[in-house]
Protein backbone atom coordinates (compact mmCIF):
# COMPACT_ATOMS: atom_id res chain seq x y z
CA UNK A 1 94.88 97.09 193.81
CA UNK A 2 96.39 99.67 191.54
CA UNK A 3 100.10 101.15 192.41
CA UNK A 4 99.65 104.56 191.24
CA UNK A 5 103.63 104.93 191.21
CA UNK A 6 104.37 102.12 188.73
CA UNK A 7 101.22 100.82 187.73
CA UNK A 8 99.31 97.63 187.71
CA UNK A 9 100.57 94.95 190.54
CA UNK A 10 102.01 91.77 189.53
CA UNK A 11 99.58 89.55 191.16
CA UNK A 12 98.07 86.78 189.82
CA UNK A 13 94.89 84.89 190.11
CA UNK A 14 93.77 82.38 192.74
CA UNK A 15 96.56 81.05 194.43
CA UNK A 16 99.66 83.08 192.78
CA UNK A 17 101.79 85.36 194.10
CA UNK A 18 104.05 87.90 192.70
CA UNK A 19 107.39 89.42 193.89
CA UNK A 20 108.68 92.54 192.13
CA UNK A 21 112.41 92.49 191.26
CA UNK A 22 114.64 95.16 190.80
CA UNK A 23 114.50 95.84 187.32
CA UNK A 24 111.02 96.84 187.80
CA UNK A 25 109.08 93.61 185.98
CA UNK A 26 106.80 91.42 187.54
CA UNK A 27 107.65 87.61 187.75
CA UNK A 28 104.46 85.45 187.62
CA UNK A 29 105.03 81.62 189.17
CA UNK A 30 102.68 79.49 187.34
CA UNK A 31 99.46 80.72 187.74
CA UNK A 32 96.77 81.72 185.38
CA UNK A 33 95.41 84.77 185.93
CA UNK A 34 94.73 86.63 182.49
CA UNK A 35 91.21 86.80 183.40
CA UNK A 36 90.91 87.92 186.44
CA UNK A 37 93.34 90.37 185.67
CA UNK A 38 91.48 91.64 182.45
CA UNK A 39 88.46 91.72 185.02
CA UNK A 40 89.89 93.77 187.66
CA UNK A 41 91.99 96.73 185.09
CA UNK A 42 88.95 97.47 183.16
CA UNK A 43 86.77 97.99 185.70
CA UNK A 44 87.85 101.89 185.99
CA UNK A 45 88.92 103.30 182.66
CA UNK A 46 89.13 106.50 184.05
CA UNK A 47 91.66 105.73 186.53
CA UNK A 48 93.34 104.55 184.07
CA UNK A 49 93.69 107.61 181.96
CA UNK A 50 95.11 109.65 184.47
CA UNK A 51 98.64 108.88 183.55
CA UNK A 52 98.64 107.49 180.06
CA UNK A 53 102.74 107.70 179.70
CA UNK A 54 103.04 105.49 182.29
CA UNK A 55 100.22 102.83 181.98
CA UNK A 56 101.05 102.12 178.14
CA UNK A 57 104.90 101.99 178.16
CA UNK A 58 106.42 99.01 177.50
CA UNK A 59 103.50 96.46 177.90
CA UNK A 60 105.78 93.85 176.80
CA UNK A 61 107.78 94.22 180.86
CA UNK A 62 104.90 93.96 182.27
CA UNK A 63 103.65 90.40 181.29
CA UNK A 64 105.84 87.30 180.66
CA UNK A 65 103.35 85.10 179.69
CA UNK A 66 101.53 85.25 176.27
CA UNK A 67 98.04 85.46 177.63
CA UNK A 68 99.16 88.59 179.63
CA UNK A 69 100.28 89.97 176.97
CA UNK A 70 96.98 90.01 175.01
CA UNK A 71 95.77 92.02 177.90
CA UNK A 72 97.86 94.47 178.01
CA UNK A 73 97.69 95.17 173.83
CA UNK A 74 93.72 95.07 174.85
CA UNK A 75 94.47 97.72 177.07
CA UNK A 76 96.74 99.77 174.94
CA UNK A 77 94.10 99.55 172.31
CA UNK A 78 91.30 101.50 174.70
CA UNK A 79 94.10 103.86 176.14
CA UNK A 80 94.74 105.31 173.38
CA UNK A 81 91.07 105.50 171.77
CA UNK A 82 90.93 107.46 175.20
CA UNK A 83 93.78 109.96 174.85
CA UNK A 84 93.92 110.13 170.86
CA UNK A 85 97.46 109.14 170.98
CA UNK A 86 98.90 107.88 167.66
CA UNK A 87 99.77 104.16 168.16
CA UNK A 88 102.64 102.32 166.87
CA UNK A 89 102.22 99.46 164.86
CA UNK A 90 101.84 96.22 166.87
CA UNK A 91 103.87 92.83 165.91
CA UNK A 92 100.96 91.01 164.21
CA UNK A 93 98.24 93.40 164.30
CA UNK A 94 97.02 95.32 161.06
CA UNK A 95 98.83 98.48 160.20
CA UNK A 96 96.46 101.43 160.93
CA UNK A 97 96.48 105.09 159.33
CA UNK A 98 97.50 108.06 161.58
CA UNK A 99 94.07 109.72 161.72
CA UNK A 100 93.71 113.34 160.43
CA UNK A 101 94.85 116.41 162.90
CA UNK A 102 91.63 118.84 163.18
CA UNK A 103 93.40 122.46 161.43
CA UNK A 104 92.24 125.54 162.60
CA UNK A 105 90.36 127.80 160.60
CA UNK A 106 92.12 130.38 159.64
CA UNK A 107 91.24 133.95 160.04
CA UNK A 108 90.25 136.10 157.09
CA UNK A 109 93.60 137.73 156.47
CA UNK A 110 92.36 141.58 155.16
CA UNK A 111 92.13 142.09 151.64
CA UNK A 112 95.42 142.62 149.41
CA UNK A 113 95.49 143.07 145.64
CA UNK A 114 96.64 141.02 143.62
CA UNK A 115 99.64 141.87 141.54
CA UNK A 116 98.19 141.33 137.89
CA UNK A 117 99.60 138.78 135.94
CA UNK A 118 99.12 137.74 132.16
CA UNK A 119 96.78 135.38 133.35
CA UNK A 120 94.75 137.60 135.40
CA UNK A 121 94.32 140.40 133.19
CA UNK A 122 90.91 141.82 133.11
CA UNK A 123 88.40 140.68 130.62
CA UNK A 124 87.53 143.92 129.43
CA UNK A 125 89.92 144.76 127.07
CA UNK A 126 90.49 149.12 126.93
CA UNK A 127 89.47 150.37 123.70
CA UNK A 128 91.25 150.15 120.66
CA UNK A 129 93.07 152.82 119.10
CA UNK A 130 91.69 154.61 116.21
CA UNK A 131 94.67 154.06 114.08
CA UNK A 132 95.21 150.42 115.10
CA UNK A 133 93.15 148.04 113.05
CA UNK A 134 92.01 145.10 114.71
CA UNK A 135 90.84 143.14 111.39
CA UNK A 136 94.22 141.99 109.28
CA UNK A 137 93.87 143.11 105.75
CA UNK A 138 92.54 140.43 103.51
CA UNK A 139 95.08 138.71 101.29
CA UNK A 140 94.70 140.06 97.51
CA UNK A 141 93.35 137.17 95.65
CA UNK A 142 95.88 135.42 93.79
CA UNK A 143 95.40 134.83 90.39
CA UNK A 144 94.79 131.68 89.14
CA UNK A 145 95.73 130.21 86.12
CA UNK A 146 94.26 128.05 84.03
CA UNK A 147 94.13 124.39 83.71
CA UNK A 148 95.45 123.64 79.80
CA UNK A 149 92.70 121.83 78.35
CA UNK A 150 93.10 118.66 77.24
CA UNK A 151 94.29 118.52 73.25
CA UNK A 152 90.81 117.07 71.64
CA UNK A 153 92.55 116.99 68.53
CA UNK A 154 92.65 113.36 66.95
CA UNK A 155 96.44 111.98 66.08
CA UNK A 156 97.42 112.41 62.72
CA UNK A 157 96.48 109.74 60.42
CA UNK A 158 99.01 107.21 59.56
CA UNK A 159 99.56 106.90 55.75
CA UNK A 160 102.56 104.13 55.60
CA UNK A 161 103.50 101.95 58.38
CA UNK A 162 105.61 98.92 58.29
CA UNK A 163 104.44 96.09 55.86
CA UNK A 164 102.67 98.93 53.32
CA UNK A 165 103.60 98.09 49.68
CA UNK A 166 102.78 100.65 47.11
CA UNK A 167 103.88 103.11 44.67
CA UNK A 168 104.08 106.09 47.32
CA UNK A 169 106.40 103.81 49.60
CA UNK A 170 108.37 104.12 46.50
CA UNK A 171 108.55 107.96 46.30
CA UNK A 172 108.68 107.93 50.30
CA UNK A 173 111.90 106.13 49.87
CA UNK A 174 113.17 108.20 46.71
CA UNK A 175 112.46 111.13 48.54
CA UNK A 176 113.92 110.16 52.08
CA UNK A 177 117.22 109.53 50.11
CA UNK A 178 117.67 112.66 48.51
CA UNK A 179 118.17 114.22 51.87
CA UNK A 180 120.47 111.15 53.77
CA UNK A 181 117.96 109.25 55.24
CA UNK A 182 117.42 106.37 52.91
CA UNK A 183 121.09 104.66 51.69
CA UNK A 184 119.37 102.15 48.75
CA UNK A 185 117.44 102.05 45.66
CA UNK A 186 113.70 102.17 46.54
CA UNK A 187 111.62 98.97 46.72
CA UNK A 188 108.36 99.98 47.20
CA UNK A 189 108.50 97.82 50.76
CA UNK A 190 107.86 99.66 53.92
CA UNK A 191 110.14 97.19 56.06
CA UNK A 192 112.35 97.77 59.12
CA UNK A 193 115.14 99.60 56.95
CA UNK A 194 112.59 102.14 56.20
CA UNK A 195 110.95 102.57 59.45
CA UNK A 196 114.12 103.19 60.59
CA UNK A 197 115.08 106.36 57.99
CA UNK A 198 111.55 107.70 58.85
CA UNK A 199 112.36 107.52 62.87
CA UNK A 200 115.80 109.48 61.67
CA UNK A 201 113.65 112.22 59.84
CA UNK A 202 111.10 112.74 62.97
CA UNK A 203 113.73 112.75 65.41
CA UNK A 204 115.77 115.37 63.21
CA UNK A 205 112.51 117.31 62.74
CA UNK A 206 111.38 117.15 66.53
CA UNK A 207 107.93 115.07 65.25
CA UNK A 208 106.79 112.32 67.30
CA UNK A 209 108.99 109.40 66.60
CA UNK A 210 106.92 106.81 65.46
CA UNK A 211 108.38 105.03 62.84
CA UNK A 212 105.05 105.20 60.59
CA UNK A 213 104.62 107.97 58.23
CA UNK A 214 101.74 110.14 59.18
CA UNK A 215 99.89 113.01 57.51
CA UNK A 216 102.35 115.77 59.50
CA UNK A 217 105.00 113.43 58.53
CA UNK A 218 104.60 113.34 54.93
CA UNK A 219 104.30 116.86 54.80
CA UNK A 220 107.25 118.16 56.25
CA UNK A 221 109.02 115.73 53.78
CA UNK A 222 107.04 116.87 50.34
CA UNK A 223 108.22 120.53 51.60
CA UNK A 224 112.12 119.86 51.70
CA UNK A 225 112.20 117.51 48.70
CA UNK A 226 111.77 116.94 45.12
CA UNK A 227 109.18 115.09 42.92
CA UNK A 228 111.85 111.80 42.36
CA UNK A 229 112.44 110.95 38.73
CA UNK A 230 111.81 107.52 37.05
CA UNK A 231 115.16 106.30 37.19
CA UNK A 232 115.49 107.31 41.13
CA UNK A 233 112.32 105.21 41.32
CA UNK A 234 112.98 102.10 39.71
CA UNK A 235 116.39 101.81 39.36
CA UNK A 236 117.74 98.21 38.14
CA UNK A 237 119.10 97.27 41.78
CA UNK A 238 119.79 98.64 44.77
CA UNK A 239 123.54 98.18 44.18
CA UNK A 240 125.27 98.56 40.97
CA UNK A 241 126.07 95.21 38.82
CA UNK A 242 129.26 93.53 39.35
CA UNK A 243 130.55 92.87 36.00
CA UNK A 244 129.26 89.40 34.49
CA UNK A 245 131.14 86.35 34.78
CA UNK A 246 132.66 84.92 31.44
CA UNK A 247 129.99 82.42 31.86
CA UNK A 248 127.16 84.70 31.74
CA UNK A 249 127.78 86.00 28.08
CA UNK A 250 126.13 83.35 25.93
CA UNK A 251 122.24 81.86 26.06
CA UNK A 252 119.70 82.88 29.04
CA UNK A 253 121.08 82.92 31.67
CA UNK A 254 120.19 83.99 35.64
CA UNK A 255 124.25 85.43 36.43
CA UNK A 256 124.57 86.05 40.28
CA UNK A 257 127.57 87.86 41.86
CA UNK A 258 127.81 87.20 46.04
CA UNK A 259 130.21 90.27 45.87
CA UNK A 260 127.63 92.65 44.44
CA UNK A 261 124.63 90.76 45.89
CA UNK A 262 122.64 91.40 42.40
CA UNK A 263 120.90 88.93 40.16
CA UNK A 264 120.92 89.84 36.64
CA UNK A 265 118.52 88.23 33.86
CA UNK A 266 120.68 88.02 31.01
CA UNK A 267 120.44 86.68 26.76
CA UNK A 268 123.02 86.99 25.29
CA UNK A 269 125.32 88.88 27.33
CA UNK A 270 122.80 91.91 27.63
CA UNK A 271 120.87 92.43 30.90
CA UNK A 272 116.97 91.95 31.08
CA UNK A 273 116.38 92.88 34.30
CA UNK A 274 118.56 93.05 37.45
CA UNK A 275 117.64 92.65 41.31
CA UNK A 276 118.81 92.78 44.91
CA UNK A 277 119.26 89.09 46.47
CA UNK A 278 120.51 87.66 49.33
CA UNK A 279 122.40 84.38 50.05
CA UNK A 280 122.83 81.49 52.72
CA UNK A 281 124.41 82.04 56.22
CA UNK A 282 127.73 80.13 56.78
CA UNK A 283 126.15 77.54 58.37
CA UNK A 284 123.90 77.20 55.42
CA UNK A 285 125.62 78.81 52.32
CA UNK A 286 124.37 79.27 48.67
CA UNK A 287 126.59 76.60 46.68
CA UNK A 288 128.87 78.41 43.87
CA UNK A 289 129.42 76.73 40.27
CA UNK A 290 127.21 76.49 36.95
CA UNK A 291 123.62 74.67 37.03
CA UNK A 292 120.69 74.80 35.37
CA UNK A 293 117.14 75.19 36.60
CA UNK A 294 115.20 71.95 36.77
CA UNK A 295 112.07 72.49 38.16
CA UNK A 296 109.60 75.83 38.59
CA UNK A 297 107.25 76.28 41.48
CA UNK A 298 105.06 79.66 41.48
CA UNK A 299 102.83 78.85 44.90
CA UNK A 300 105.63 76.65 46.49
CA UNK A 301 105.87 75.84 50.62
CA UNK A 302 108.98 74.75 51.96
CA UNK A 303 108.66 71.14 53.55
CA UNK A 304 111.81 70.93 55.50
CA UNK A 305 111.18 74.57 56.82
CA UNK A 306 107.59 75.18 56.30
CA UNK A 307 107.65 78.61 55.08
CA UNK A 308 106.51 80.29 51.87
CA UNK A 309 108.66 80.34 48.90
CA UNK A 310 106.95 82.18 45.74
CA UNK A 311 107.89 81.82 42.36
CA UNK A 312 110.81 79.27 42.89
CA UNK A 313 113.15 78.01 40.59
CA UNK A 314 115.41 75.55 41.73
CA UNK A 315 118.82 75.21 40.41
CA UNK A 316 120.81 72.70 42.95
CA UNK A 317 118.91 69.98 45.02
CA UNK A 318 116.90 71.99 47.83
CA UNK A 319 118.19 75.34 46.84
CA UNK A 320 116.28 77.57 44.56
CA UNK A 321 115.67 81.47 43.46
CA UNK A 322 112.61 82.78 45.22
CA UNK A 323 110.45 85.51 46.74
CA UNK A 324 111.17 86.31 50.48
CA UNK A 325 108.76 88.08 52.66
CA UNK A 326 111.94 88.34 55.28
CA UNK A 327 114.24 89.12 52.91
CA UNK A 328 111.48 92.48 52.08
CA UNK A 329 110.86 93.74 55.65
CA UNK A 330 114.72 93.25 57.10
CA UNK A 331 117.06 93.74 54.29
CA UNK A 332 119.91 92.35 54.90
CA UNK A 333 119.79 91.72 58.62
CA UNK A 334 118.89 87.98 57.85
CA UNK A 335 119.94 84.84 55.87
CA UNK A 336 118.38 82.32 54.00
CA UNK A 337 119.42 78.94 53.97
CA UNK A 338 121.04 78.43 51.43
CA UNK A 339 118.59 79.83 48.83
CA UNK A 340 118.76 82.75 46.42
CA UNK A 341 116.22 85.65 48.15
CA UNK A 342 114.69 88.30 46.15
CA UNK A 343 112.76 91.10 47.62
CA UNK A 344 110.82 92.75 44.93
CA UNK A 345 107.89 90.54 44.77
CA UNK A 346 107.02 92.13 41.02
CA UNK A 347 110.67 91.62 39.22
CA UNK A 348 110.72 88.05 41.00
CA UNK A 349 107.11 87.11 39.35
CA UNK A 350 108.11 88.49 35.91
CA UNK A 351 111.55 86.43 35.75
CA UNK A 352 109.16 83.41 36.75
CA UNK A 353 106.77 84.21 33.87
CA UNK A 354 110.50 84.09 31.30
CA UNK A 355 112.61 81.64 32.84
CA UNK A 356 112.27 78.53 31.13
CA UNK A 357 113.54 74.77 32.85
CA UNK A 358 116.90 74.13 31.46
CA UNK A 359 118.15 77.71 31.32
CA UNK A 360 121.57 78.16 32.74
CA UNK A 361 122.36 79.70 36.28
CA UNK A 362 126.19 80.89 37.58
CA UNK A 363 126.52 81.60 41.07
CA UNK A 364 130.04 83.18 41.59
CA UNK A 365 131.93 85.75 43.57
């Protein structure tokens, strides 16, 4: 039977009864009766609808028992599927959407223009004015210049270059001097001391500094010098004799001064020929006294060394007067050890060809 003031009775099934307290709950003594409850409240949906406040409220009053209370969320569940009521989320039960609120359509509100808007300007544009131009001018064409060409023009060619020997080495030197390039006597060996008085001339002259004397090279030096005369050309040494030792005045005799750093050929107290030479290192020096020369070797090879020595004539043990290939290209930027260098190759072979074993030899300061 259904109490239409405050819903479903408390009774139970078969056996049970149910006394209603005054807190409005139903106590239930022991008795199983989901079932025949469940039976008996869906019978009438309907009925049930009438008053949905007060049949879903608080289902958990109604039932003590945990069967009971299955009913009653069963019943919940099909009350509101009846009414469309939003249900709360149940302890243990998945969480459902709110379902969508039919809108109303709206009426067609009457027709209002819309204020125009950058946006919503109209696509056809008004006409342009005569005196407005809608093309921007064309930029005048900028003028281009032109790519330089690569120079097809081959490099001078190189007349002298370090390690020439010749005649116009000679008058390249003789001439370099006249104007302060060149501080010696000329040789006729392009070595480092004259690559460096030809970089000196380029660099003064703005030419390409090379160190080798080219065609523009040679040029510019034949036009701001002299032809060089004989004695500028072969002069006796590059450094002026140092006056002969005592010792030097009788017989042949090979008289060299380490002040003046000349060798000069003498019989008989007068001067043959003269030369530039070069001497020993400290470590290594030329030994100084009066000897004679003991043995002559024109093609000889240094065995403790093994370098060339040309046209050697030795004078004390290992020590000898010779050709230098060094002693040509450097100057005096080197040492021997402990022999007498010469550097012109030609004067060197001719006092070979005249000096005799046994002729005397003074090395002094």
């Amino acid at each position: 039977m259904v109490d239409t003031d405050s819903g479903w009775d408390g009774r139970g099934g078969r056996g049970s009864r149910g006394t209603r307290d005054t807190g409005g709950t139903w106590g239930v003594r022991g008795a199983r009766a989901p079932d025949a409850l469940s039976d008996r409240r869906v019978a009438a949906p309907d009925r049930g609808v009438a008053a949905p406040d007060n049949r879903v409220a608080a289902p958990d009053r109604r039932f003590a028992l945990p069967g009971r209370r299955v009913a009653a969320v069963s019943l919940v569940a099909l009350a509101a599927l009846a009414t469309g009521c939003e249900p709360g989320t149940a302890t243990g039960a998945p969480e459902a959407s709110p379902p969508v609120r039919p809108t109303q359509a709206a009426a067609p509100s009457p027709t209002r223009t819309a204020p125009v808007t950058e946006d919503a300007k109209p696509r056809t544009a008004p006409p342009p004015s005569p005196s407005a131009s809608t093309t921007p001018p064309a930029p005048a064409p900028a003028t281009a210049r032109p790519a330089p060409e690569p120079s097809t023009a081959p490099p001078p060619r190189v007349l002298m270059r370090t390690g020439s020997e010749s005649d116009r080495v000679r008058e390249l030197q003789a001439r370099l001097r006249q104007i302060g390039h060149f501080g010696r006597n000329p040789t006729g060996y392009y070595g480092s001391v004259t690559a460096d008085a030809v970089r000196s001339f380029q660099a003064k002259r703005s030419l390409p500094v090379t160190g080798s004397t080219d065609e523009v090279t040679w040029q510019r030096l034949l036009a701001m010098t002299r032809v060089p005369k004989a004695a500028e050309l072969r002069p006796p040494t590059e450094r002026p004799l140092a006056a002969p030792d005592e010792r030097c005045l009788k017989g042949r005799v090979l008289c060299i001064s380490k002040n003046s750093r000349t060798l000069a050929w003498m019989i008989d107290g007068k001067v043959v020929s003269a030369m530039d030479v070069r001497f020993g290192s400290e470590y290594t020096p030329t030994r100084e006294g009066v000897f004679e020369v003991f043995w002559k070797s024109r093609d000889h090879v240094s065995t403790l060394y093994d370098t060339p020595m040309p046209y050697a004539l030795f004078f004390s043990g290992g020590q000898a007067v010779h050709y230098s290939a060094d002693f040509a290209a450097n100057g005096y930027g080197g040492a021997s050890h402990g022999c007498v260098n010469v550097r012109d190759k030609k004067k060197v072979a001719a006092l070979f060809d005249q000096v005799r074993t046994g002729d005397k030899v003074v090395v002094y300061w």
